[in-house]
C-alpha atoms as a PDB file:
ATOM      1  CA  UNK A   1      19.614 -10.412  -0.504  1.00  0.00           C
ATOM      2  CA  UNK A   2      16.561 -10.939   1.778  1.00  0.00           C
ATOM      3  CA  UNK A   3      13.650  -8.918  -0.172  1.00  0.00           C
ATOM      4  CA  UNK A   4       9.793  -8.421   0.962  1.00  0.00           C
ATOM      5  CA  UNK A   5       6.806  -7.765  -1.813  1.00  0.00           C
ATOM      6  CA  UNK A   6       4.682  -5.033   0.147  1.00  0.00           C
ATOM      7  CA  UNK A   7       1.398  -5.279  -1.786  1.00  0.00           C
ATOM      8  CA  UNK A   8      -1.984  -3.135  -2.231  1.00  0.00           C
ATOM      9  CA  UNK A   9      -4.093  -1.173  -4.360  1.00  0.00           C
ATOM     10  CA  UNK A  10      -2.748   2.068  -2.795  1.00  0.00           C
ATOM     11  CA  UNK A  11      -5.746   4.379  -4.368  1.00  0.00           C
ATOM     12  CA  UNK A  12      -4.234   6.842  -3.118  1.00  0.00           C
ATOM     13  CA  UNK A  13      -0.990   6.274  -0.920  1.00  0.00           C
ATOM     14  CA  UNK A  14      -1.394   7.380   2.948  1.00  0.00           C
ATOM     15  CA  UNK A  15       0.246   8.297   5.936  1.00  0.00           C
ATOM     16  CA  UNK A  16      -0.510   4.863   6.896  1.00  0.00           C
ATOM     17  CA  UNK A  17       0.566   2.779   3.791  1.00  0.00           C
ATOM     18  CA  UNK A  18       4.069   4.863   3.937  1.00  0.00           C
ATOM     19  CA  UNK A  19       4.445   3.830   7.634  1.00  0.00           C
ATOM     20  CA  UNK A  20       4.422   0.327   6.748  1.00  0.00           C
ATOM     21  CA  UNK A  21       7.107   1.205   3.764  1.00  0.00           C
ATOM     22  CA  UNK A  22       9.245   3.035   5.943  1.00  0.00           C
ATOM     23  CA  UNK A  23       9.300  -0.222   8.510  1.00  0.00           C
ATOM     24  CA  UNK A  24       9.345  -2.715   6.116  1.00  0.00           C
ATOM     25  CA  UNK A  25      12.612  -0.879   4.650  1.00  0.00           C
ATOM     26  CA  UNK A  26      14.412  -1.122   7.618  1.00  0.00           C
ATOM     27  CA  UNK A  27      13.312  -5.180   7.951  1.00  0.00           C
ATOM     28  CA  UNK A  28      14.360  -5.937   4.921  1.00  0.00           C
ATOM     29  CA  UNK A  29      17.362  -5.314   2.057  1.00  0.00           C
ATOM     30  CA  UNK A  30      15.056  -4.608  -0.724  1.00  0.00           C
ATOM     31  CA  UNK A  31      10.691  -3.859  -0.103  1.00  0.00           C
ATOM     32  CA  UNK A  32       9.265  -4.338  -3.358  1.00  0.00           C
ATOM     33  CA  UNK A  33       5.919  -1.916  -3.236  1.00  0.00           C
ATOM     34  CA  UNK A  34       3.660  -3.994  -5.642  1.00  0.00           C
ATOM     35  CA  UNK A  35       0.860  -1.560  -6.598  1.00  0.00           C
ATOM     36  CA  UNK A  36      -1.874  -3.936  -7.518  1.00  0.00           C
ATOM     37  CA  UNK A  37      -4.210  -4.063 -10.436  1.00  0.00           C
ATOM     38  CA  UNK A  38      -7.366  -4.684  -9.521  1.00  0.00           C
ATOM     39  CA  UNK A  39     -10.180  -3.558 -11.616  1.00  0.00           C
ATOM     40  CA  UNK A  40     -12.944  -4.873  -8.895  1.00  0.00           C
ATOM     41  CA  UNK A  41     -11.412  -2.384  -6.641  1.00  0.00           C
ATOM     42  CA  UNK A  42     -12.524   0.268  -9.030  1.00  0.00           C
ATOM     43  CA  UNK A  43      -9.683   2.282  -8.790  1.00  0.00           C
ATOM     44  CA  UNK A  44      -9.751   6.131  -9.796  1.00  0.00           C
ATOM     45  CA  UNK A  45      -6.010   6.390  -9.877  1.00  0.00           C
ATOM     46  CA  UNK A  46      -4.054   4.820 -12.627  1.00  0.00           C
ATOM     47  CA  UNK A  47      -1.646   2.071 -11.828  1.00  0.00           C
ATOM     48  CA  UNK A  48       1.450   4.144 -13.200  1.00  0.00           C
ATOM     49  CA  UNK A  49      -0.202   7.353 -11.278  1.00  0.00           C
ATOM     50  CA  UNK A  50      -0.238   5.569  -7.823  1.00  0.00           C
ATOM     51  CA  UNK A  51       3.175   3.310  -8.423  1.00  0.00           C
ATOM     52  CA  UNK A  52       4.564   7.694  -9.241  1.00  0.00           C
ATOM     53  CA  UNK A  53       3.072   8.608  -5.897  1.00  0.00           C
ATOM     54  CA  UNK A  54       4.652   6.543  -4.048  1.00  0.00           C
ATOM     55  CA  UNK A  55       8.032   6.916  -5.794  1.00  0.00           C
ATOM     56  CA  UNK A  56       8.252  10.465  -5.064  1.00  0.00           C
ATOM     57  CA  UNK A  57       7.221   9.929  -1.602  1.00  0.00           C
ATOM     58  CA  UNK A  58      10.318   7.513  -1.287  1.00  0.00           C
ATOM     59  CA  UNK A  59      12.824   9.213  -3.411  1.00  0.00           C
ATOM     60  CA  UNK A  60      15.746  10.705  -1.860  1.00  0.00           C
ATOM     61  CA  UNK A  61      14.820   8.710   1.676  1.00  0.00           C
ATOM     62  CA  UNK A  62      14.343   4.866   1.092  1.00  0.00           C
ATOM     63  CA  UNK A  63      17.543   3.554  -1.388  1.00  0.00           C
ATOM     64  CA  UNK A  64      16.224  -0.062  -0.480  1.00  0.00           C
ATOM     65  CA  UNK A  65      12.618   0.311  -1.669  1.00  0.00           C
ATOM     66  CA  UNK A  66      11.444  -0.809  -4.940  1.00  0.00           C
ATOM     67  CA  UNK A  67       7.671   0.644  -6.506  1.00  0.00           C
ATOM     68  CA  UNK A  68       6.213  -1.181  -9.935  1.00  0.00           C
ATOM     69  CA  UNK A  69       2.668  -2.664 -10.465  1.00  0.00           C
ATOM     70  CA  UNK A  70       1.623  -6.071 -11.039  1.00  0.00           C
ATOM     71  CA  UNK A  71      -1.338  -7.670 -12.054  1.00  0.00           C
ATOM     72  CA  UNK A  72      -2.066 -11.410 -11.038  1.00  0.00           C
ATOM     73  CA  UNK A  73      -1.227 -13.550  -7.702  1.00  0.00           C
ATOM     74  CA  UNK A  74       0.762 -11.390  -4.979  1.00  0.00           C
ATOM     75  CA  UNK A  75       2.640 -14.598  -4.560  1.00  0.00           C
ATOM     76  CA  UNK A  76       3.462 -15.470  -8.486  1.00  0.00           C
ATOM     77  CA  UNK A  77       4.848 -11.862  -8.157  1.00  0.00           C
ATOM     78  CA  UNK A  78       6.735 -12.522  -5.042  1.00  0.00           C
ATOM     79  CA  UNK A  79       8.525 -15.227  -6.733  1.00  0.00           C
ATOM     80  CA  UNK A  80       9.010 -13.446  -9.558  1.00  0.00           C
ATOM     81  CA  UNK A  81      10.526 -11.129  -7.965  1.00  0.00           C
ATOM     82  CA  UNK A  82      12.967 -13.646  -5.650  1.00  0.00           C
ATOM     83  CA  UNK A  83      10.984 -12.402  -2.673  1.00  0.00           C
ATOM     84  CA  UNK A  84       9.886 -15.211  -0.364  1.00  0.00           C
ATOM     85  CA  UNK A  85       7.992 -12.880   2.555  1.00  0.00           C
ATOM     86  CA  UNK A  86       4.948 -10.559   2.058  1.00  0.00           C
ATOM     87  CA  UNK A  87       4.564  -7.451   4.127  1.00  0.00           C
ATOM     88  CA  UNK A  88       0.938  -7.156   4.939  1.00  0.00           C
ATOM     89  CA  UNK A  89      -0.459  -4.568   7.661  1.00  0.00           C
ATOM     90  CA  UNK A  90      -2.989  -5.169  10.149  1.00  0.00           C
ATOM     91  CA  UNK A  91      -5.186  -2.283  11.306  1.00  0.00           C
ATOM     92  CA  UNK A  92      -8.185  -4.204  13.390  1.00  0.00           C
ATOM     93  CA  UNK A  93      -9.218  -7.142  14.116  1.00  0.00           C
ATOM     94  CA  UNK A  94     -11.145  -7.571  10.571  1.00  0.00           C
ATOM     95  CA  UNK A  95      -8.319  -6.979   9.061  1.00  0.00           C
ATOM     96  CA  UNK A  96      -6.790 -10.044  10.704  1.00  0.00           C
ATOM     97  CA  UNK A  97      -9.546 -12.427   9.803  1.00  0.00           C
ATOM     98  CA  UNK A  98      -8.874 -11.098   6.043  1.00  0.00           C
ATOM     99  CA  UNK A  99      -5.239 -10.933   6.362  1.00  0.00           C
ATOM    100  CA  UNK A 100      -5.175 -14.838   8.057  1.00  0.00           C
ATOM    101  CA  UNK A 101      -7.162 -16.425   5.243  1.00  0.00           C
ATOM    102  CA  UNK A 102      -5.420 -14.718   2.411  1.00  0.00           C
ATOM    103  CA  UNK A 103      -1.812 -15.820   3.813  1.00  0.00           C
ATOM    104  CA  UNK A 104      -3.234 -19.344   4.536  1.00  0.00           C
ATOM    105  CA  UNK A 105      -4.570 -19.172   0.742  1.00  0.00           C
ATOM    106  CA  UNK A 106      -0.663 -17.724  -0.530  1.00  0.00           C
ATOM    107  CA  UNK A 107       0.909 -20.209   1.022  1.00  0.00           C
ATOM    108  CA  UNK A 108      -1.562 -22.916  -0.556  1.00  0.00           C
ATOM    109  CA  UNK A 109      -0.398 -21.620  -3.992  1.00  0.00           C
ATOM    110  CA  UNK A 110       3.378 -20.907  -2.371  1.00  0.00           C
ATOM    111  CA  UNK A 111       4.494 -22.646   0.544  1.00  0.00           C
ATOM    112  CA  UNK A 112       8.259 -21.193   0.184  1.00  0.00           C
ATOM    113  CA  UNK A 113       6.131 -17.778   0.613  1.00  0.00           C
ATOM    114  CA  UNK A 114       5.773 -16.900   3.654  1.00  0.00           C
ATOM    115  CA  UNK A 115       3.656 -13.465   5.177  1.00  0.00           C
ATOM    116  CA  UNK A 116       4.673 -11.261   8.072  1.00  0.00           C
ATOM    117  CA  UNK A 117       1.919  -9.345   9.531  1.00  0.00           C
ATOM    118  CA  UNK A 118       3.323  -5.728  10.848  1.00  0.00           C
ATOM    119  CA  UNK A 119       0.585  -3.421  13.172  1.00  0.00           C
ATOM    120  CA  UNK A 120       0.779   0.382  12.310  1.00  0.00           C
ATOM    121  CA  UNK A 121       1.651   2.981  14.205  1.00  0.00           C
ATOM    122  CA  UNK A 122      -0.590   3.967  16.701  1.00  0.00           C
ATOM    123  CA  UNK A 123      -1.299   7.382  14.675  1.00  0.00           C
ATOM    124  CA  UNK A 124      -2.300   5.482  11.404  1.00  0.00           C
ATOM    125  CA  UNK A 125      -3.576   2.329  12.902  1.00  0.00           C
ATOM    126  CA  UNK A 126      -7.331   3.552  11.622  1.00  0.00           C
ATOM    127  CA  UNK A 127      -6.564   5.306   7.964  1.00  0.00           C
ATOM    128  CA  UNK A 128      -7.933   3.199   4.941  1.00  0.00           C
ATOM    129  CA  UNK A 129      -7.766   4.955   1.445  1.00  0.00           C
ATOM    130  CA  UNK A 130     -11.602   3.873   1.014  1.00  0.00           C
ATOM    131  CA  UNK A 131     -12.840   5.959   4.096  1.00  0.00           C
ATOM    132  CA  UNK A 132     -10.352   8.996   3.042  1.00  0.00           C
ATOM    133  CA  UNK A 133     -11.879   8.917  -0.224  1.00  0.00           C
ATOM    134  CA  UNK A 134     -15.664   8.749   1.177  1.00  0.00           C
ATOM    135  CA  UNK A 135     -15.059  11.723   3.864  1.00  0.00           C
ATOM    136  CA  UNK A 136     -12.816  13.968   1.207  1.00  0.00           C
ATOM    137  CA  UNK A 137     -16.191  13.572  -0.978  1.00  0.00           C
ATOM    138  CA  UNK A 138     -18.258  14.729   1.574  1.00  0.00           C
ATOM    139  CA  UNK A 139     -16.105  18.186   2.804  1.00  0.00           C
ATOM    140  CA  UNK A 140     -13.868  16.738   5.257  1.00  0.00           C
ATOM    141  CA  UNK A 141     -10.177  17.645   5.955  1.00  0.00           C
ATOM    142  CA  UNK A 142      -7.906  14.645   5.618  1.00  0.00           C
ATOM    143  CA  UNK A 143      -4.315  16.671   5.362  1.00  0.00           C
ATOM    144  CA  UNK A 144      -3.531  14.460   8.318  1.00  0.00           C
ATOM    145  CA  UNK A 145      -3.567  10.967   6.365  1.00  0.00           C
ATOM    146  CA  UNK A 146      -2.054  12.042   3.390  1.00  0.00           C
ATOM    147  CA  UNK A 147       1.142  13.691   1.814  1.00  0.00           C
ATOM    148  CA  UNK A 148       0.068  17.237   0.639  1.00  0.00           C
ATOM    149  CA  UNK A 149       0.696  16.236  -2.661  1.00  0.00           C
ATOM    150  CA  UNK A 150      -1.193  13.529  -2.897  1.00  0.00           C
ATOM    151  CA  UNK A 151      -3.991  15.515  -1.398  1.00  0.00           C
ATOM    152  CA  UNK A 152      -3.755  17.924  -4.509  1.00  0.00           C
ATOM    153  CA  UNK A 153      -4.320  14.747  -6.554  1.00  0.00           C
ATOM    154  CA  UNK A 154      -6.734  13.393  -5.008  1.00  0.00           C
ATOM    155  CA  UNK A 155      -9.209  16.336  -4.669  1.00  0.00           C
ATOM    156  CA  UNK A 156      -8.277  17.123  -8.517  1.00  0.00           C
ATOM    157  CA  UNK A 157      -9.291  13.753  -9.365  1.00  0.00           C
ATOM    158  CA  UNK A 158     -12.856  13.692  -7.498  1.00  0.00           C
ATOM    159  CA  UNK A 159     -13.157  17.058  -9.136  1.00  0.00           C
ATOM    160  CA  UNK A 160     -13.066  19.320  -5.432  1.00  0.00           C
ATOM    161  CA  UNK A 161     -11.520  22.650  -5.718  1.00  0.00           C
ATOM    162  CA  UNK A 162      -8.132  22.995  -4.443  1.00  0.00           C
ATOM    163  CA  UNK A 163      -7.827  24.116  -0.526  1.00  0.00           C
ATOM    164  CA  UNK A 164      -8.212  27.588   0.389  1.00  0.00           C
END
């Protein structure tokens, strides 16, 4: 079975991050979504609360897809895991420069791990969970980046008052 590790902090899950699920699905037989634990990130979602969001955003729709959190190397989880290509997503041209020396950096722990970069959809191509956080903060409508429930979660969590 030819199986991908899709990996990220996912604080919360978007629009965009479930494009890049929904593609890498149809690559691959099995997407593992690794939901990673990364304390620097600072994180206001729990790693079981954002590994839930995405499996109820999957469930019912992706049969191939996989969602669990890791801590560690993306790549000692890859091979943990018996997957041998990471699924990354690139948004701009930053992201490439990030995206190039952290594959280059895998693959000097892992050569038999390999990364595929996939661009987003047009639509998504600028969402980042950092900037929805920051501009949900400040008063601004971002319905269009996330699922609705993960909306309500979100504005619970940075203690906003649910949507009129």
């Amino acid at each position: 079975m030819v199986s991908a590790v899709y990996p990220g902090t996912f604080d919360p899950v978007t629009h965009g991050h479930l494009d890049l699920i929904h593609r890498g699905a149809s690559l691959f037989q099995k997407l593992i979504v690794g939901v990673a634990i990364n304390p620097a990130k600072k994180p206001i979602f729990s790693p079981e609360e954002r590994v839930e969001m995405i499996r109820e955003q999957v469930a019912g729709k992706l049969s191939n897809v996989e969602v669990e959190h890791f801590s560690g190397l993306v790549v000692t989880f890859a091979q943990v895991k018996k997957a041998y290509t990471i699924l990354r997503g690139l948004r701009t041209v930053s992201d490439f420069e990030y995206e190039f020396q952290m594959a280059l950096t895998n693959r000097a722990f892992a050569e038999n791990v390999e990364t595929l970069f996939v661009m987003p959809s047009l639509e998504y191509s600028y969402i980042s969970s950092r900037l929805i956080k920051e501009s949900m903060s400040m008063g601004a409508d971002v319905s269009h980046m996330l699922p609705p429930e993960v909306e309500i979660a979100l504005r619970a969590r940075l203690g906003l008052s649910p949507k009129p």
